[in-house]
Protein backbone atom coordinates (compact mmCIF):
# COMPACT_ATOMS: atom_id res chain seq x y z
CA UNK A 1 0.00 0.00 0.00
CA UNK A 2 2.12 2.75 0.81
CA UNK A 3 2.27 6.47 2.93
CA UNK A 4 -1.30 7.74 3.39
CA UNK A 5 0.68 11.09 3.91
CA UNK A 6 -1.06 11.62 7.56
CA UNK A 7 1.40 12.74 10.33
CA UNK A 8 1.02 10.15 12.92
CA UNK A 9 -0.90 11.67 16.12
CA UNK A 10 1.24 13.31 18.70
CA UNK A 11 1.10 11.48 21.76
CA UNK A 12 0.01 13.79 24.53
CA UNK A 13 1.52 13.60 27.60
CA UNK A 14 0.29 13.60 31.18
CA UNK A 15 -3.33 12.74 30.13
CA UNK A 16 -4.44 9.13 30.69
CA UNK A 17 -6.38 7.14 27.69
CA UNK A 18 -10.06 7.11 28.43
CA UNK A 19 -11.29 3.75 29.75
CA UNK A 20 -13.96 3.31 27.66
CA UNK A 21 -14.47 4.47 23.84
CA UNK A 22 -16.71 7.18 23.74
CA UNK A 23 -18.60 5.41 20.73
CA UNK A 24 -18.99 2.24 22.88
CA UNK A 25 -20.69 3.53 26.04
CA UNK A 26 -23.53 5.55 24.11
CA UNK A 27 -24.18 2.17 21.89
CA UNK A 28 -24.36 0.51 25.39
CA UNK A 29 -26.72 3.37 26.58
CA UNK A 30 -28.80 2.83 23.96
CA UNK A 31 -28.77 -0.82 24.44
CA UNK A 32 -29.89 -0.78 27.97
CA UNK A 33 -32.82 1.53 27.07
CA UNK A 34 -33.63 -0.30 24.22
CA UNK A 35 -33.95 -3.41 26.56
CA UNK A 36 -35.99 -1.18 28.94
CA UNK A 37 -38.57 -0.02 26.00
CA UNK A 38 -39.09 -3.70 25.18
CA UNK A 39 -39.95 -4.88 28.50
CA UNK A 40 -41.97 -2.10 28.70
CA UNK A 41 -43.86 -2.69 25.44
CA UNK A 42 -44.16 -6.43 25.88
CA UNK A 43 -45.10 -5.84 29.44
CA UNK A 44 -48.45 -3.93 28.06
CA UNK A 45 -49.03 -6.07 25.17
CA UNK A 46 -47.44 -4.20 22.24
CA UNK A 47 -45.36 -6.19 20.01
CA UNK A 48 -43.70 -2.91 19.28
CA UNK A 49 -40.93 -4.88 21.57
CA UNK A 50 -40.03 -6.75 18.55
CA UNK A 51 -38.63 -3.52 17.23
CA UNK A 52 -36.88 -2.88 20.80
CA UNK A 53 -35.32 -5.99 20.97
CA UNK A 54 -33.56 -5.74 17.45
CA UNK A 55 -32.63 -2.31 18.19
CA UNK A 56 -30.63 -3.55 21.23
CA UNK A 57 -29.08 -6.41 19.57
CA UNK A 58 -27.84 -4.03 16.87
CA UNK A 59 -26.99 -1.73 19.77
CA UNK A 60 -24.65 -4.23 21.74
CA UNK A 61 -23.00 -5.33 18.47
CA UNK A 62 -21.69 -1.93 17.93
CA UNK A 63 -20.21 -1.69 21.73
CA UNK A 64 -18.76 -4.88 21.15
CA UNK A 65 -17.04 -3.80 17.86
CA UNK A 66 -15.70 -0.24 19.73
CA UNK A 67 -14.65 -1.50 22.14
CA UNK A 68 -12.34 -4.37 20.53
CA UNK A 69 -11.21 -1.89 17.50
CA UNK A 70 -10.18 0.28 20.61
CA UNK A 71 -8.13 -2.80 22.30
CA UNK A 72 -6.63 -3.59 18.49
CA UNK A 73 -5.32 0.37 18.35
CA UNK A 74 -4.25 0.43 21.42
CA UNK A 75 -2.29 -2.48 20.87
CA UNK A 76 -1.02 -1.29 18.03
CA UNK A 77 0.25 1.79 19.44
CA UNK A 78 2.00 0.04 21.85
CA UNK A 79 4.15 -2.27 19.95
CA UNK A 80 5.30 1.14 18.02
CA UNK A 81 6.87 2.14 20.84
């Protein structure tokens, strides 16, 4: 492939990584109320939960994949160093 050209990202010093991707805890926000909708809907007879359900399996899918793309760059970055 070759040199994309891009500078590689200074590494800042004195700040610690977050824990958490930022893109993976509001996918696992939106999982948990997803999961809270469809007990909610199912819970009054709608099968609207159908909907809810799908929506948090999508959800949780994408915090999964954050989160390990975040483990595979960090890991990455260290093994630069």
């Amino acid at each position: 492939m070759g040199d994309t050209g891009r500078a590689p990202r200074p590494i800042r010093t004195g700040q610690e990584p977050t824990p958490m991707p930022r893109l993976a805890l509001y996918a696992l926000v939106v999982c948990a109320l997803a999961v809270a909708a469809a007990v909610v809907s199912f819970v009054q007879g709608s099968f609207l939960g159908i909907v809810w359900v799908l929506l948090a399996g999508l959800s949780s899918n994408m915090a999964w994949y954050y989160l390990r793309r975040a483990k595979a760059e960090k890991e990455a970055a260290a093994a630069r160093v």
